[in-house]
C-alpha atoms as a PDB file:
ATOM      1  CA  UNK A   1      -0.816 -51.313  62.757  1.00  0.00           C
ATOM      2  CA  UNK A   2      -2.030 -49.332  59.644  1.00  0.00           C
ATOM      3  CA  UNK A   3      -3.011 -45.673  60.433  1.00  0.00           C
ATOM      4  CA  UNK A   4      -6.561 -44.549  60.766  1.00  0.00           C
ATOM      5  CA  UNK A   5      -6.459 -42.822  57.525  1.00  0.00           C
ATOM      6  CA  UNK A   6      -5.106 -46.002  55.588  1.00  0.00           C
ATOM      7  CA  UNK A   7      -8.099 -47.981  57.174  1.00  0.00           C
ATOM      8  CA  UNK A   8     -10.911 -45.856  56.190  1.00  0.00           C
ATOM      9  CA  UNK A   9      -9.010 -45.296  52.875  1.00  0.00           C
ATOM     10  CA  UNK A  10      -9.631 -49.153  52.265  1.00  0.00           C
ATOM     11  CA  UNK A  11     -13.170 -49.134  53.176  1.00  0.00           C
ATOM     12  CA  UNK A  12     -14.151 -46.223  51.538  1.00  0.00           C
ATOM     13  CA  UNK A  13     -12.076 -47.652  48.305  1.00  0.00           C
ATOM     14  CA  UNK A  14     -14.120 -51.575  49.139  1.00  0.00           C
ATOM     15  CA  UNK A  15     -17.444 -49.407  49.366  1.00  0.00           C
ATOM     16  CA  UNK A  16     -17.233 -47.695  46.584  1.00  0.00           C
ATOM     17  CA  UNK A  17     -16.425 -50.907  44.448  1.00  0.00           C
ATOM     18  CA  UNK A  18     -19.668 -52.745  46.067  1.00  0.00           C
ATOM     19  CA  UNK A  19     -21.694 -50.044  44.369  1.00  0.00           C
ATOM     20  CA  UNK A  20     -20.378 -50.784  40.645  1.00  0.00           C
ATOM     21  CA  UNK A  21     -22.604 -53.282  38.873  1.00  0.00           C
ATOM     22  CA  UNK A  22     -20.315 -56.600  37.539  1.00  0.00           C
ATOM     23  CA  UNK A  23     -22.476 -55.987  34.214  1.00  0.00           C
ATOM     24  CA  UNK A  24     -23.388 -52.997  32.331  1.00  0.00           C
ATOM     25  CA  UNK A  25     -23.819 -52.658  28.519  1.00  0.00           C
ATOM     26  CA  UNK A  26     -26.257 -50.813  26.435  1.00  0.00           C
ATOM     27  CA  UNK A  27     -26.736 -50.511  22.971  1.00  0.00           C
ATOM     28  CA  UNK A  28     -29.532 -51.115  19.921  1.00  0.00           C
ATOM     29  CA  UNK A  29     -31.752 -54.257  19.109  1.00  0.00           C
ATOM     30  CA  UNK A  30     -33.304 -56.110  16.233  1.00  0.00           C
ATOM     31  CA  UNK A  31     -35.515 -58.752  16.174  1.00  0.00           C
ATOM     32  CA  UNK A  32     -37.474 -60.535  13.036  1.00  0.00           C
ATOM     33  CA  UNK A  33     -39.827 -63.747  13.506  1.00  0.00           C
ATOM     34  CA  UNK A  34     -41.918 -66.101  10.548  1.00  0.00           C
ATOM     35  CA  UNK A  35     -44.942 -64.368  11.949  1.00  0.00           C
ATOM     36  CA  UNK A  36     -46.829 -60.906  12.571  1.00  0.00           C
ATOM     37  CA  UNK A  37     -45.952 -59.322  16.474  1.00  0.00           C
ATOM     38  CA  UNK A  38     -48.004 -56.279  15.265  1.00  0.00           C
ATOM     39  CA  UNK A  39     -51.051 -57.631  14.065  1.00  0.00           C
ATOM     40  CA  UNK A  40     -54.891 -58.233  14.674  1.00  0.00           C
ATOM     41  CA  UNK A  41     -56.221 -61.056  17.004  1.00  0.00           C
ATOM     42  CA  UNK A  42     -57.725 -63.026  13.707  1.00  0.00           C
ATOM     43  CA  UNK A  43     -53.890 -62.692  12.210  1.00  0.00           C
ATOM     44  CA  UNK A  44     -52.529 -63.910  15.083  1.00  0.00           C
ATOM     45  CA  UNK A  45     -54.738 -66.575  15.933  1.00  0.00           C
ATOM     46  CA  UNK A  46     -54.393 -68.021  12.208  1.00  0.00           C
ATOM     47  CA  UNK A  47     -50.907 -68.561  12.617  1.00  0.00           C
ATOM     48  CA  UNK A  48     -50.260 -69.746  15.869  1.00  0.00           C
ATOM     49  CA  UNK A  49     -48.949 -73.550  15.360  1.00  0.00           C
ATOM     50  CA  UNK A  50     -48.619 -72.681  11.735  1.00  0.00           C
ATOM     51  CA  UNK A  51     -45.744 -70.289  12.209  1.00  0.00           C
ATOM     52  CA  UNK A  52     -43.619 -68.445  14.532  1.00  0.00           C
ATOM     53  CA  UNK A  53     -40.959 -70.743  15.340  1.00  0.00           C
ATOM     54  CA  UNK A  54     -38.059 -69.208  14.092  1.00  0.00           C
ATOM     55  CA  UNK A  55     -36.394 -66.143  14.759  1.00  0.00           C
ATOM     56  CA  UNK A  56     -33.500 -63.960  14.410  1.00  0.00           C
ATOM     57  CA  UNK A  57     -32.078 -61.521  17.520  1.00  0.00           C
ATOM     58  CA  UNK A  58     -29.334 -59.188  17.092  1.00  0.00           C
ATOM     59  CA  UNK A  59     -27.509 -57.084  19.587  1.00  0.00           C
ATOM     60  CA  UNK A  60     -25.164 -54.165  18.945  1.00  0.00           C
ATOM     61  CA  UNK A  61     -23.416 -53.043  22.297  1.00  0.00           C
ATOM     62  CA  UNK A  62     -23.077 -49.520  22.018  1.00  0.00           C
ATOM     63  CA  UNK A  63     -20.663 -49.350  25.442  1.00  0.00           C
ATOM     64  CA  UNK A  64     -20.499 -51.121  28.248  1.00  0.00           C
ATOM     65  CA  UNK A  65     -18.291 -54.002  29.806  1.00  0.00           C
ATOM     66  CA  UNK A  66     -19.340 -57.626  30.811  1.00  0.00           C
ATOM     67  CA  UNK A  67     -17.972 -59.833  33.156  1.00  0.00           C
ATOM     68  CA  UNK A  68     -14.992 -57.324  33.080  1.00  0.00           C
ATOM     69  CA  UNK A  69     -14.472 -57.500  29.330  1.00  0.00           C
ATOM     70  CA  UNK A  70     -14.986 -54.314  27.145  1.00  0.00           C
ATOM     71  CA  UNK A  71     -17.719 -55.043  24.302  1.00  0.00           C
ATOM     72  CA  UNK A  72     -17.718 -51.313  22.754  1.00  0.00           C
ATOM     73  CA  UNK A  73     -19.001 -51.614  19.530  1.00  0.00           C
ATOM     74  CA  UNK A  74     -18.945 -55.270  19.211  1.00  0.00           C
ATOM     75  CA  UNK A  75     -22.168 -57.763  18.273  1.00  0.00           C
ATOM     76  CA  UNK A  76     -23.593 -60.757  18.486  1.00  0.00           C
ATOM     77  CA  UNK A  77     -26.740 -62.318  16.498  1.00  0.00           C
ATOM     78  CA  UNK A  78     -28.526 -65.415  17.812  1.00  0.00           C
ATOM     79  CA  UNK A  79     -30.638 -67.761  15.494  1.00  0.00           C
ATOM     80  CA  UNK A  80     -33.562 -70.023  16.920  1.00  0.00           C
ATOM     81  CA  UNK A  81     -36.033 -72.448  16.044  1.00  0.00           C
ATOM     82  CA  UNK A  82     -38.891 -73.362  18.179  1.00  0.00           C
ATOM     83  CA  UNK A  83     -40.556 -76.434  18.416  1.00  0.00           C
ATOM     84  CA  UNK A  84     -44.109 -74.674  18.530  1.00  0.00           C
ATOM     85  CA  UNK A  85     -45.030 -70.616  18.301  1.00  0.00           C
ATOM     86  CA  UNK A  86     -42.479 -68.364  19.690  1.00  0.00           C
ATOM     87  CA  UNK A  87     -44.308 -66.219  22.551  1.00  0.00           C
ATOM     88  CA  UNK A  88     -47.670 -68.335  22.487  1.00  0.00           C
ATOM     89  CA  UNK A  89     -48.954 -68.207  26.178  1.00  0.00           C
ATOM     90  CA  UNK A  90     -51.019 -71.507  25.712  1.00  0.00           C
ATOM     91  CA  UNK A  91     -48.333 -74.002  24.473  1.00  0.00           C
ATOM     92  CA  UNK A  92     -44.527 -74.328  25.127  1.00  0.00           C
ATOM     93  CA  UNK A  93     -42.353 -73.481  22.610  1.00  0.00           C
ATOM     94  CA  UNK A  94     -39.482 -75.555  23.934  1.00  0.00           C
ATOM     95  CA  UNK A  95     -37.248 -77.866  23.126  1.00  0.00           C
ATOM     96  CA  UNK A  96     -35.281 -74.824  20.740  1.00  0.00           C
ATOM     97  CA  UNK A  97     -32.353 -75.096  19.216  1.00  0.00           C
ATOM     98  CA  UNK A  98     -29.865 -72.241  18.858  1.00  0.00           C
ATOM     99  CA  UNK A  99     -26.653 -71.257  16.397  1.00  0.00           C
ATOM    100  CA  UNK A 100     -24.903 -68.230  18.266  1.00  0.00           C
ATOM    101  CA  UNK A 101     -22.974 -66.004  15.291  1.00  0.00           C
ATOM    102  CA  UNK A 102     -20.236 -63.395  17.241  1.00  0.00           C
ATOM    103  CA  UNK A 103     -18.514 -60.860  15.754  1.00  0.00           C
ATOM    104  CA  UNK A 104     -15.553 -61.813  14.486  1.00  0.00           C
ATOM    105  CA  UNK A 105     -13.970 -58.632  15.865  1.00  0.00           C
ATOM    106  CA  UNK A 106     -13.950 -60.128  19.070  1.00  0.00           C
ATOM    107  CA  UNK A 107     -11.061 -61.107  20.999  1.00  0.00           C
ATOM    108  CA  UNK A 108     -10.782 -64.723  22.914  1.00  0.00           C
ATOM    109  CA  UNK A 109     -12.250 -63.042  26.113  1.00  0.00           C
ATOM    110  CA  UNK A 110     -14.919 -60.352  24.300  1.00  0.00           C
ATOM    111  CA  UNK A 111     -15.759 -63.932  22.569  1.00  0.00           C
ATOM    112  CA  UNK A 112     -16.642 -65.527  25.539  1.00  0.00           C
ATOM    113  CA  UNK A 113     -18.187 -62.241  26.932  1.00  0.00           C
ATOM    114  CA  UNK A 114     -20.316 -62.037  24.289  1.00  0.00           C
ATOM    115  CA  UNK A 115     -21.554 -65.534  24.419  1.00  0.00           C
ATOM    116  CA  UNK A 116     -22.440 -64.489  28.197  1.00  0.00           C
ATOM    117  CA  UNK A 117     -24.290 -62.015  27.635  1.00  0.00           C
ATOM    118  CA  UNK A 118     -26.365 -62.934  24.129  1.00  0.00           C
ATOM    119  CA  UNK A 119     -27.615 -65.844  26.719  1.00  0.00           C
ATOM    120  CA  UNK A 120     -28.230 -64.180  29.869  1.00  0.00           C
ATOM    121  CA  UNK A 121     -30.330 -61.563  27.480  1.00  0.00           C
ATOM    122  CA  UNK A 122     -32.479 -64.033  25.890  1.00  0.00           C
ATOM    123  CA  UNK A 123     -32.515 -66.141  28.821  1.00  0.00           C
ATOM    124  CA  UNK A 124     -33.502 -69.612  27.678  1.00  0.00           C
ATOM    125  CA  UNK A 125     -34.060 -69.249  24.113  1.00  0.00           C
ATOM    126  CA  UNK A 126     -30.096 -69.210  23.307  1.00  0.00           C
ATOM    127  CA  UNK A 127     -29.485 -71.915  25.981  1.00  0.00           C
ATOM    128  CA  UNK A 128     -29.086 -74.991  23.691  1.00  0.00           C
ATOM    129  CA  UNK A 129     -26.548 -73.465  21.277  1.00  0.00           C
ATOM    130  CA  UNK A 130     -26.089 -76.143  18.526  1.00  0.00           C
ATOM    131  CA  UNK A 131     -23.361 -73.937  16.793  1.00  0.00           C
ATOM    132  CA  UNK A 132     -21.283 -70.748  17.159  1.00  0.00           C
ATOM    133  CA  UNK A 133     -19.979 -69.004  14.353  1.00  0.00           C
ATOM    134  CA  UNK A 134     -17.651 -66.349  14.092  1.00  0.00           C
ATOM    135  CA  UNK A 135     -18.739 -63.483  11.047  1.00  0.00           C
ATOM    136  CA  UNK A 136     -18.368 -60.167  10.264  1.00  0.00           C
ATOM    137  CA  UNK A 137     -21.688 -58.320  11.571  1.00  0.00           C
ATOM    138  CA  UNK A 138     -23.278 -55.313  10.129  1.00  0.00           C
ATOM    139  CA  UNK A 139     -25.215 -53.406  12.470  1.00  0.00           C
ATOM    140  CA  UNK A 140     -26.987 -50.561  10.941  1.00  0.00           C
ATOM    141  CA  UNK A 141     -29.585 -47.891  12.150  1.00  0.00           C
ATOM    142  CA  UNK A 142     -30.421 -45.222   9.935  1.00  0.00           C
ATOM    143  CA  UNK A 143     -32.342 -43.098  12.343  1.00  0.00           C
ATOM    144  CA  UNK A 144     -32.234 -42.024  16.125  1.00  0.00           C
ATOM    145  CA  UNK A 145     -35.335 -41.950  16.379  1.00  0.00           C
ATOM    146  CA  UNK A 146     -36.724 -46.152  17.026  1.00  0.00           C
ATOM    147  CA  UNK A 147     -39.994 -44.872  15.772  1.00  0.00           C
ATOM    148  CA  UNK A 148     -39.512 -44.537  12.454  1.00  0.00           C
ATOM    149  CA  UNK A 149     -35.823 -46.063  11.846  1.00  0.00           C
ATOM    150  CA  UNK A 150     -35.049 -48.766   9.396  1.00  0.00           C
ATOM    151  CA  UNK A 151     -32.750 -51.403  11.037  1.00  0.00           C
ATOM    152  CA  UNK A 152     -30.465 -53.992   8.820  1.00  0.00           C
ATOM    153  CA  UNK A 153     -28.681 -56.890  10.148  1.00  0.00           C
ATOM    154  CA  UNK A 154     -25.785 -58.560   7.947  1.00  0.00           C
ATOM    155  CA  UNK A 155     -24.273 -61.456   9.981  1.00  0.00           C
ATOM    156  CA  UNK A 156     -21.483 -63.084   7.299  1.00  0.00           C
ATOM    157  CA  UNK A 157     -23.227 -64.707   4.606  1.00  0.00           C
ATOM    158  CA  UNK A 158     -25.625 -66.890   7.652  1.00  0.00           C
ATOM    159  CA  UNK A 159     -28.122 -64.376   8.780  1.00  0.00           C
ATOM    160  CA  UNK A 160     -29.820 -60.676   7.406  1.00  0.00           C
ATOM    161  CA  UNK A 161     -32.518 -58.728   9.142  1.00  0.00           C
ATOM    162  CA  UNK A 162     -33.856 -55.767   7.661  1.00  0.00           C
ATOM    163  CA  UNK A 163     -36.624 -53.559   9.306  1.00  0.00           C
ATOM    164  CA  UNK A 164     -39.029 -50.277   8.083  1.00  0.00           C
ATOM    165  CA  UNK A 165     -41.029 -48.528  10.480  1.00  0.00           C
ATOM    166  CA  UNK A 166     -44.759 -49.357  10.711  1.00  0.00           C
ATOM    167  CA  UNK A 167     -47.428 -47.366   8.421  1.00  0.00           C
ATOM    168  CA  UNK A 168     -50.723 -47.212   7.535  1.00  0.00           C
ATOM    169  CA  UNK A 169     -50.865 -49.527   4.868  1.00  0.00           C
ATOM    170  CA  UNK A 170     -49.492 -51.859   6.982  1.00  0.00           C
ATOM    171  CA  UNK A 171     -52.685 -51.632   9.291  1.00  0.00           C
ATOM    172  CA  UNK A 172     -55.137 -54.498   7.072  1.00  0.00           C
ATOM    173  CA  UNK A 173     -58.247 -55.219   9.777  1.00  0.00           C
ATOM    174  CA  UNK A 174     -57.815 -51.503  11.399  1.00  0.00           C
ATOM    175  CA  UNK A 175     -57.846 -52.744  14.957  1.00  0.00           C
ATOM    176  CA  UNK A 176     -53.718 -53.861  14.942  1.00  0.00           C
ATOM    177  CA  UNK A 177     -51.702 -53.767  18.540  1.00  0.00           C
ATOM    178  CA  UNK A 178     -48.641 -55.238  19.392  1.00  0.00           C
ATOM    179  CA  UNK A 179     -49.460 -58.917  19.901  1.00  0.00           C
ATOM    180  CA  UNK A 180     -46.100 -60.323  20.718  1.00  0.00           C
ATOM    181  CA  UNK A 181     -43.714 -58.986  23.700  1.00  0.00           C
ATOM    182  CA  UNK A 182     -40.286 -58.569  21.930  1.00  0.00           C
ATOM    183  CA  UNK A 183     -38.017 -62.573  22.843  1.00  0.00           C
ATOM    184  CA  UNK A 184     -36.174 -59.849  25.264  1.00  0.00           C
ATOM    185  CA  UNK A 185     -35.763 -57.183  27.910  1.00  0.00           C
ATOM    186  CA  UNK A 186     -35.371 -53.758  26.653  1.00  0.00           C
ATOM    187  CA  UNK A 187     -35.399 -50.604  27.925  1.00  0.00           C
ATOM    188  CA  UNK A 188     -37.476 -49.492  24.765  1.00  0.00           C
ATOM    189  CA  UNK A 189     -38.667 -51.341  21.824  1.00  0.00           C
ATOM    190  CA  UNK A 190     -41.287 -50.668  18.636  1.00  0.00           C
ATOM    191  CA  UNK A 191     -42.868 -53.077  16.200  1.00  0.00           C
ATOM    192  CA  UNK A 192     -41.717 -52.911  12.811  1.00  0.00           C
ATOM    193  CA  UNK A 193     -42.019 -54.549   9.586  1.00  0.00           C
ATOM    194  CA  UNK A 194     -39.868 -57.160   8.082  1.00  0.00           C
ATOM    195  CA  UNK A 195     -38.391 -56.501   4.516  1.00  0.00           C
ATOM    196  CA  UNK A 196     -35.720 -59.789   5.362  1.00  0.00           C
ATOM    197  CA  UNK A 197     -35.366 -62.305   7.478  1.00  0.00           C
ATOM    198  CA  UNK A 198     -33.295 -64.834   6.380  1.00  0.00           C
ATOM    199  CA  UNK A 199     -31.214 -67.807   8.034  1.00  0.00           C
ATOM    200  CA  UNK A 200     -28.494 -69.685   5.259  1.00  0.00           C
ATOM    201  CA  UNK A 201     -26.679 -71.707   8.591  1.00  0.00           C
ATOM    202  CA  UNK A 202     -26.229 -74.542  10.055  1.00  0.00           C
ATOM    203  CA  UNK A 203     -27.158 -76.433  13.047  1.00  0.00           C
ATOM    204  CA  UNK A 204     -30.952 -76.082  13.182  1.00  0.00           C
ATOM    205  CA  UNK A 205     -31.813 -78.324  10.192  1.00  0.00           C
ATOM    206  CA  UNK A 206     -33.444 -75.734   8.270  1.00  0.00           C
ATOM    207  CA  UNK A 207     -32.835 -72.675   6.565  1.00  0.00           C
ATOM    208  CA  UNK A 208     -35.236 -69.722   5.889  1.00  0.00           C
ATOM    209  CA  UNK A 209     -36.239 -66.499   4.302  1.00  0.00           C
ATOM    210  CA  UNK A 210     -39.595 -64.714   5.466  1.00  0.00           C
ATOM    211  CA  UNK A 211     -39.761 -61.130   4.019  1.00  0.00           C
ATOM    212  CA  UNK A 212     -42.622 -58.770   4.077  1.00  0.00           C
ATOM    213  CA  UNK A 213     -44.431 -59.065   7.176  1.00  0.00           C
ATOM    214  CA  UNK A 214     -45.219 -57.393  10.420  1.00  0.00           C
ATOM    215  CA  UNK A 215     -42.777 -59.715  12.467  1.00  0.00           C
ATOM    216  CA  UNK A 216     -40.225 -57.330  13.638  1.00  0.00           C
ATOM    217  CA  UNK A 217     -38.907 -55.259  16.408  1.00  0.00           C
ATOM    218  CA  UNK A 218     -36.616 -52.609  16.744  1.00  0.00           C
ATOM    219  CA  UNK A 219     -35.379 -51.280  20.524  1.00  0.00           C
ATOM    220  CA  UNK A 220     -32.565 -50.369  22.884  1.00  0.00           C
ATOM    221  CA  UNK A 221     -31.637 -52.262  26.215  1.00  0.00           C
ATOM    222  CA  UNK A 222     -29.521 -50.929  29.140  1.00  0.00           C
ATOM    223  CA  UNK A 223     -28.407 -53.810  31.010  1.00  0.00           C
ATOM    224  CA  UNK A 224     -26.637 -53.546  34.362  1.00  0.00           C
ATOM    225  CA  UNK A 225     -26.276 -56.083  37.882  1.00  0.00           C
END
């Protein structure tokens, strides 16, 4: 028979482990999209079915482990395109198509970790991955502050994001809010504009390059279960 001691050494030990989440990573986000998410109704409206339907999302795990796996300062960049308006309340957006790039960093298991999470973060956007690649990814903030950083994302020669904060000449009708929610959770996030947005892949039977518009986001996310 094990000693008292021993036994409430185990469940104190079994207790302790219940309370640490399987999943917890945080780190910094970028988004870009083909149309304005900070923008005026008539902007908005004027594009919806026109454009929107493709879209870049980047993550940049700052710390944090998955499924077990360490992702410090690893990244993964996800490329979609919708069959309709990304984020358009009135018409589905779905079938979409995905190529997943990881950072080629990664080991076999921060690989697969990565994969995990990129999905379970964009939920059913990165479902349908038609492609994975595996690139070197540039992650790049130049600021602390996510109100008025610039952002760049180099993913290998396949995808680039780069972001500027928001001004006043950006504001054309004078009445602009966010009109988009950002394709993900985060714990914070900020419109921005878009000075590149470009896809060169494969696997979604089209390439793109959108500068110069308000179709951005910058943020943070703090995920944990």
């Amino acid at each position: 028979m094990k000693p008292l001691s021993g036994i409430l050494f185990l469940a104190a030990a079994s207790a302790f482990g219940a309370g640490i989440p399987n999943n917890h990573v945080y780190g910094e986000y970028v988004e870009a999209r083909n149309a304005d998410v900070y923008t005026g109704a008539c902007f908005a409206n004027s594009e919806i079915g026109q454009g929107g339907d493709v879209a870049i999302m980047g993550w940049k795990v700052q710390k944090g482990n998955w499924q077990g796996v360490e992702l410090d300062g690893l990244s993964v960049v996800g490329a979609i395109r919708a069959s309709h308006t990304l984020g358009d309340v009135t018409h589905t957006s779905y079938p979409i198509k995905a190529v997943l790039i990881v950072d080629e960093r990664a080991n076999a298991s921060q690989r697969l970790a990565l994969k995990s999470f990129a999905q379970r973060m964009a939920g059913d956007l990165l479902q349908d991955v038609a492609r994975i690649e595996y690139q070197p990814i540039d992650f790049r903030f130049d600021d602390d502050n996510v109100h008025s950083m610039r952002a760049s994302v180099t993913a290998g020669s396949l995808a680039t994001v780069q972001t500027r904060a928001i001004n006043a000449m950006d504001r054309i009708c004078g009445h602009e809010a966010t009109f988009y929610s950002p394709l993900t959770k985060l714990e914070h996030a900020m419109p921005a504009a878009t000075m590149a947005n470009s896809f060169r892949g494969q696997g979604l039977n089209t390439q793109w390059s959108y500068p110069y518009n308000r179709g951005a986001f910058v943020g943070t996310f703090d995920y944990q279960d």
